[in-house]
C-alpha atoms as a PDB file:
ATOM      1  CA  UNK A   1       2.044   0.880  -3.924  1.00  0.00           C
ATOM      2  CA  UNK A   2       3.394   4.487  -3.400  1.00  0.00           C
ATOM      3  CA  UNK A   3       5.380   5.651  -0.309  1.00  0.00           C
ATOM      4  CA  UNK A   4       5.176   9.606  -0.004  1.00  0.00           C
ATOM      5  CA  UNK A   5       7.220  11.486   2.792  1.00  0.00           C
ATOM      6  CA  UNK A   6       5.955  14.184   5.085  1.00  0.00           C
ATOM      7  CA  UNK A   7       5.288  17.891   3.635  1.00  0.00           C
ATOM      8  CA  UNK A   8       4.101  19.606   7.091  1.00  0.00           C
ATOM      9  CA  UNK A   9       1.359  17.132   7.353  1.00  0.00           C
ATOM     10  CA  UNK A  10       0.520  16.492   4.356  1.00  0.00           C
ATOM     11  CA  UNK A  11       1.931  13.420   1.351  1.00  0.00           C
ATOM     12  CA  UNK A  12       4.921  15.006  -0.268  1.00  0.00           C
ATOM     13  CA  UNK A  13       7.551  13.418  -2.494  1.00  0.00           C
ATOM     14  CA  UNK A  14       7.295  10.549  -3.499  1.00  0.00           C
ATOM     15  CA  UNK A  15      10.296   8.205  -1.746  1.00  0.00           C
ATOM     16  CA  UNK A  16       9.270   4.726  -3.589  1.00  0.00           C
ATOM     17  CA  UNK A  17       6.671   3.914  -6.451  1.00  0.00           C
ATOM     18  CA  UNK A  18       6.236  -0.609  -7.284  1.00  0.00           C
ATOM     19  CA  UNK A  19       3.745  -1.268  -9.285  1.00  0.00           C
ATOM     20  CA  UNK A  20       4.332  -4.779  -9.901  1.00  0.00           C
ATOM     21  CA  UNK A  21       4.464  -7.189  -7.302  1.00  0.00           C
ATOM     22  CA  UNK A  22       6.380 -10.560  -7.523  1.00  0.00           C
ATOM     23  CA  UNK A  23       4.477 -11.684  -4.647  1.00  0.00           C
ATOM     24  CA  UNK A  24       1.089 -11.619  -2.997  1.00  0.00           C
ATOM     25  CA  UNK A  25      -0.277 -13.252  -0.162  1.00  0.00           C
ATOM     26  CA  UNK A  26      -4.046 -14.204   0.490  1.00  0.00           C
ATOM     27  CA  UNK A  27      -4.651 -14.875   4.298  1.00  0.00           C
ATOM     28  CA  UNK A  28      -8.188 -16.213   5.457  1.00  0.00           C
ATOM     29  CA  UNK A  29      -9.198 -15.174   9.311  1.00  0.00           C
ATOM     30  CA  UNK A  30     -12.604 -16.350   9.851  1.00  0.00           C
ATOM     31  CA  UNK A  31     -14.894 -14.710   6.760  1.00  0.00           C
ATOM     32  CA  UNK A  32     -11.906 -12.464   6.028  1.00  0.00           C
ATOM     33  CA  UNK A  33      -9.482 -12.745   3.998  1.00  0.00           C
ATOM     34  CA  UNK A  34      -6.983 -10.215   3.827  1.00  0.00           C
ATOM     35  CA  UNK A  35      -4.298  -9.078   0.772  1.00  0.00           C
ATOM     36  CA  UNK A  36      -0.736  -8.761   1.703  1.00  0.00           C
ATOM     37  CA  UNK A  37       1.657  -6.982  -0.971  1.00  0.00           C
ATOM     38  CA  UNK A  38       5.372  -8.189  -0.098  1.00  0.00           C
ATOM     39  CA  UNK A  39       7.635  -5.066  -1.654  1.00  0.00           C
ATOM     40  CA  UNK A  40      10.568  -6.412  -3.792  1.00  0.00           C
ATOM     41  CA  UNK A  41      13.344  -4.582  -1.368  1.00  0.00           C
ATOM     42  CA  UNK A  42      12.617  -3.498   1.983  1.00  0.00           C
ATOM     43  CA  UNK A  43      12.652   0.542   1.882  1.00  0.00           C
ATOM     44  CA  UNK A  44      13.864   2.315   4.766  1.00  0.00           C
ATOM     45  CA  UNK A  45      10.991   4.765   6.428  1.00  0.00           C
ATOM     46  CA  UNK A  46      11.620   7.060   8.884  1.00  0.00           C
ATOM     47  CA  UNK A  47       9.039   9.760  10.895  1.00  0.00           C
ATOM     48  CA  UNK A  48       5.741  10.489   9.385  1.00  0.00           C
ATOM     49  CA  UNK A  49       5.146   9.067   6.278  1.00  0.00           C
ATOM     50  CA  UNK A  50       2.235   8.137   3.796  1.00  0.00           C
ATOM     51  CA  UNK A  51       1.518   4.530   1.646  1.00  0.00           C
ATOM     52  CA  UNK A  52      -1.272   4.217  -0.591  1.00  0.00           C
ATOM     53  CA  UNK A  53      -1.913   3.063  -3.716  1.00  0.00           C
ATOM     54  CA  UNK A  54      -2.120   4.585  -7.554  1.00  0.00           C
ATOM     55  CA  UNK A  55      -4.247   3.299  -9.751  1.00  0.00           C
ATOM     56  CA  UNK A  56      -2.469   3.030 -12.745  1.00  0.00           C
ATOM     57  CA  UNK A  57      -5.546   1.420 -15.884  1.00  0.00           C
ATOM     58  CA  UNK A  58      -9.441   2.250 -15.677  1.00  0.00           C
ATOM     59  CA  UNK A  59      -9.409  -1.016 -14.241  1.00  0.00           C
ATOM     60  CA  UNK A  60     -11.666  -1.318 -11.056  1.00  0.00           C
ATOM     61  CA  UNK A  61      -9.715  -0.493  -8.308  1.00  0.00           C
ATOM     62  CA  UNK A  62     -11.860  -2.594  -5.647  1.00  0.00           C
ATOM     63  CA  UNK A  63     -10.596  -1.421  -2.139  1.00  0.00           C
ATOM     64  CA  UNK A  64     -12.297  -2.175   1.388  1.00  0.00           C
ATOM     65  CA  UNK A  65     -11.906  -0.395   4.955  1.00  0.00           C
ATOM     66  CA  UNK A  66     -12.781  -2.886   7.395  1.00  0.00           C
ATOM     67  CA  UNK A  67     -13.365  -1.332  10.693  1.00  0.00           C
ATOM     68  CA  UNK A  68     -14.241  -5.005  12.676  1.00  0.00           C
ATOM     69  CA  UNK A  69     -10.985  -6.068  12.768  1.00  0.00           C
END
């Protein structure tokens, strides 16, 4: 997971890179189930800022948008 701050509206520096995670959690609602990625230490955010993720092997990186929740 990668935290960027705000450049004028677009990602800029990146404020906090974790690419292992001690700790995931799988939660089922109805035929969804969802992936939440607990950080290590919490990391303080302020304004407009960006999170995504890097993909960091030619691994699939299998993502989903789901727009019915």
């Amino acid at each position: 997971m990668v935290i960027w701050d705000d450049n004028l509206g677009v990602p800029g520096e990146i404020t906090h890179f974790d690419e292992n995670f001690s700790f995931v959690k799988f939660v089922q609602e109805g035929p969804d189930i969802f992936s939440y990625y607990i950080l290590d230490n919490a990391v303080y955010v302020a304004g407009t800022y960006y999170i995504g993720l890097s993909q960091t092997s030619e691994m699939s990186l299998n993502l989903g948008f789901d727009r019915n929740t």
